[in-house]
Structures are given as structure tokens and as C-alpha cells.
C-alpha atoms as a PDB file:
ATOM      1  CA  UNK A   1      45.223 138.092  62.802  1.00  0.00           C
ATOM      2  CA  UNK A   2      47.991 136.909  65.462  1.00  0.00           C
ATOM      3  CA  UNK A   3      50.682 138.927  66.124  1.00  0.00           C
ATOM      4  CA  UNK A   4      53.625 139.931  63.494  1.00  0.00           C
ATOM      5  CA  UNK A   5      57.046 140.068  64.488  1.00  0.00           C
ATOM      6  CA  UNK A   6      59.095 141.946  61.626  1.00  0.00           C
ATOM      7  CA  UNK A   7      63.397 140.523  61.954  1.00  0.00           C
ATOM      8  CA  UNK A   8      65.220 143.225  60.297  1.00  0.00           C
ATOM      9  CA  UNK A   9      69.000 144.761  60.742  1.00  0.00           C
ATOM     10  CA  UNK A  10      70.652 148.229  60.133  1.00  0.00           C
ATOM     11  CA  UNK A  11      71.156 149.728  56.746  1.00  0.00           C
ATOM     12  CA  UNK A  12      68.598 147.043  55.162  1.00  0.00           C
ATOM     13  CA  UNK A  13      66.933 148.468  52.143  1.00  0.00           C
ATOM     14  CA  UNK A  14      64.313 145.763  52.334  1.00  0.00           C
ATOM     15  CA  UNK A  15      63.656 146.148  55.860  1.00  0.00           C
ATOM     16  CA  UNK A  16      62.663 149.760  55.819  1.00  0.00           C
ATOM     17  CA  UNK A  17      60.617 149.262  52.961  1.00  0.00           C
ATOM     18  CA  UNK A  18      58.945 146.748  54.133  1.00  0.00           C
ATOM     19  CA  UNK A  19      58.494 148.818  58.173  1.00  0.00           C
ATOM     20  CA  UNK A  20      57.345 151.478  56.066  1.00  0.00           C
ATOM     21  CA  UNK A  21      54.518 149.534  53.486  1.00  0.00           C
ATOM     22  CA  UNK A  22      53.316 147.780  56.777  1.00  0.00           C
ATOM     23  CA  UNK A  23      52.965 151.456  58.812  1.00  0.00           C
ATOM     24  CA  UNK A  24      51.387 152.832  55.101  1.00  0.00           C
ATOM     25  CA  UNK A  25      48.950 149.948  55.577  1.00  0.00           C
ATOM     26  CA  UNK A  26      48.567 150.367  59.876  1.00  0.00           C
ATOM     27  CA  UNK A  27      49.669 146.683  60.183  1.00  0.00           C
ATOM     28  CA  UNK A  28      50.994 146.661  63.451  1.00  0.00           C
ATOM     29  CA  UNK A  29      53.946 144.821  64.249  1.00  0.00           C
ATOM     30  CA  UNK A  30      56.648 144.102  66.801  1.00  0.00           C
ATOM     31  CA  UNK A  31      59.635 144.629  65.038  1.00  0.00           C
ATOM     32  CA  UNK A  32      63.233 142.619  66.456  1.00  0.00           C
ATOM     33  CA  UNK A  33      66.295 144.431  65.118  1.00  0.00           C
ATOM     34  CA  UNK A  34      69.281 141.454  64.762  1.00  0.00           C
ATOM     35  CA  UNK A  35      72.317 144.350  64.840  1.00  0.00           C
ATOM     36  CA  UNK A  36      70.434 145.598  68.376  1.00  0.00           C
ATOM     37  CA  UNK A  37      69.728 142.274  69.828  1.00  0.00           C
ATOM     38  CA  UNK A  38      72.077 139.354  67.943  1.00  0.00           C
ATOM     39  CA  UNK A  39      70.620 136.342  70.384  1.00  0.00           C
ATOM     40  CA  UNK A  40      68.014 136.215  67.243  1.00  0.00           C
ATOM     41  CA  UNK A  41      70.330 135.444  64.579  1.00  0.00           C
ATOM     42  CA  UNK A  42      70.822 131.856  65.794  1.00  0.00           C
ATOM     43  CA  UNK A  43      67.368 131.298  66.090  1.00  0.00           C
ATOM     44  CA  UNK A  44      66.716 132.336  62.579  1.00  0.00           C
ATOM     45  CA  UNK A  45      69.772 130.347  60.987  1.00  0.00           C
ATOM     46  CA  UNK A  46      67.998 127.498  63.312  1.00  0.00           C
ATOM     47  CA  UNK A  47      64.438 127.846  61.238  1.00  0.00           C
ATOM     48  CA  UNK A  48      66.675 128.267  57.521  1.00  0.00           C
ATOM     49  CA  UNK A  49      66.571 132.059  57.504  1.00  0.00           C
ATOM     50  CA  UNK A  50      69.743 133.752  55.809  1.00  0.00           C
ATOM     51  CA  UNK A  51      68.342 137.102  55.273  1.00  0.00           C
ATOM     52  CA  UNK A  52      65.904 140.032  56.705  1.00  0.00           C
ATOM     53  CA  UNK A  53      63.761 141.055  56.834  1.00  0.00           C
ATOM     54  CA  UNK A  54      61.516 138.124  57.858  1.00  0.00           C
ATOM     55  CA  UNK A  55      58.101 138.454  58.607  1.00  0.00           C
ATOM     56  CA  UNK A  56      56.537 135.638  60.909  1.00  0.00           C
ATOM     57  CA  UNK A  57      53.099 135.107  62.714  1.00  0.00           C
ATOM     58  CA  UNK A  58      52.862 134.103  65.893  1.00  0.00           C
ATOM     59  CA  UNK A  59      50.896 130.882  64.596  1.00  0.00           C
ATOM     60  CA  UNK A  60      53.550 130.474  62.002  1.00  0.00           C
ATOM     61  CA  UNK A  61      50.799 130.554  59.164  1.00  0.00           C
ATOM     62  CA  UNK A  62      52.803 132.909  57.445  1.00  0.00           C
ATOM     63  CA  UNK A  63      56.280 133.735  56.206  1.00  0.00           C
ATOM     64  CA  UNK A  64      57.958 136.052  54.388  1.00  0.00           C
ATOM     65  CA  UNK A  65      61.021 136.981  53.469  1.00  0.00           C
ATOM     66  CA  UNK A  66      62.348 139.970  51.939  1.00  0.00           C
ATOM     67  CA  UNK A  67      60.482 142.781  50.577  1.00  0.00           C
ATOM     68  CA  UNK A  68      57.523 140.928  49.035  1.00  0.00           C
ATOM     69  CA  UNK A  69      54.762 143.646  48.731  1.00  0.00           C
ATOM     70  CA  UNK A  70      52.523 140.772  46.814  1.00  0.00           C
ATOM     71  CA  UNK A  71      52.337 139.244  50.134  1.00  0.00           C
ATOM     72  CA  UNK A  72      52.606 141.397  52.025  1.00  0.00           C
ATOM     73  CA  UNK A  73      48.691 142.526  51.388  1.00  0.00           C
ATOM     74  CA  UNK A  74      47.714 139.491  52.862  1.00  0.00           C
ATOM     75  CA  UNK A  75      48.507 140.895  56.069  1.00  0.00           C
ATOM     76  CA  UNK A  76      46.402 144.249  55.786  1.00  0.00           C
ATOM     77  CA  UNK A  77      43.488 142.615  55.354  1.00  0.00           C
END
């Protein structure tokens, strides 16, 4: 699996959720927080993105937005 970079912001129900089913499932990620570093919000508008979290590969073979435990499985394979 390539790497996973996890998008998420401050006070985001979705986003800890999702941190915390990825750590329950020791998928390991690199997670980019948009309120701590905002030079990633443009690049996510750029690719269509209007909400976090976002999960992305570093292939780009998967997406996912929001909390999406369904697919998010297909990542603790």
C-alpha cells in the first residue's frame, strides 16, 4: 500500500473518528492538519475538495472523503 496522507482540521468530528478507526486498525498515516498549516487548503479547493477529512494515496488510487468506515477497510487490508 503507498502512503496515506489523512487532511483534517480542529474540532472535526469526522476527522477524529476517522484518526481514531485508522489507529484501531494500525493503518499508518501522515496526517496534514489545514487549521495548523493553511498552504493545503488551496491545494485541496484546487483537486474539488470542500471538506475534511480527506484521505488520499500517494498513487491517487484512492479517495475518500469524510468519515466513510465502508471504505475505509479497504485500507487495512
Amino acid at each position: 500500500m503507498s502512503t496515506i496522507t489523512l487532511y483534517t482540521k480542529n474540532n472535526c468530528p469526522q476527522c477524529t473518528m476517522t484518526k481514531k478507526f485508522l489507529a484501531d486498525k494500525e493503518v499508518a498515516f501522515n496526517e496534514i492538519n489545514i487549521d495548523s498549516k493553511p498552504e493545503y487548503i488551496d491545494d485541496l479547493k484546487a483537486k474539488g475538495f470542500r471538506s475534511v477529512p480527506v484521505i488520499t494515496t500517494e498513487d491517487a488510487r484512492v479517495t475518500i472523503v469524510g468519515f466513510r468506515p465502508d471504505q475505509l477497510r479497504t485500507l487495512a487490508v
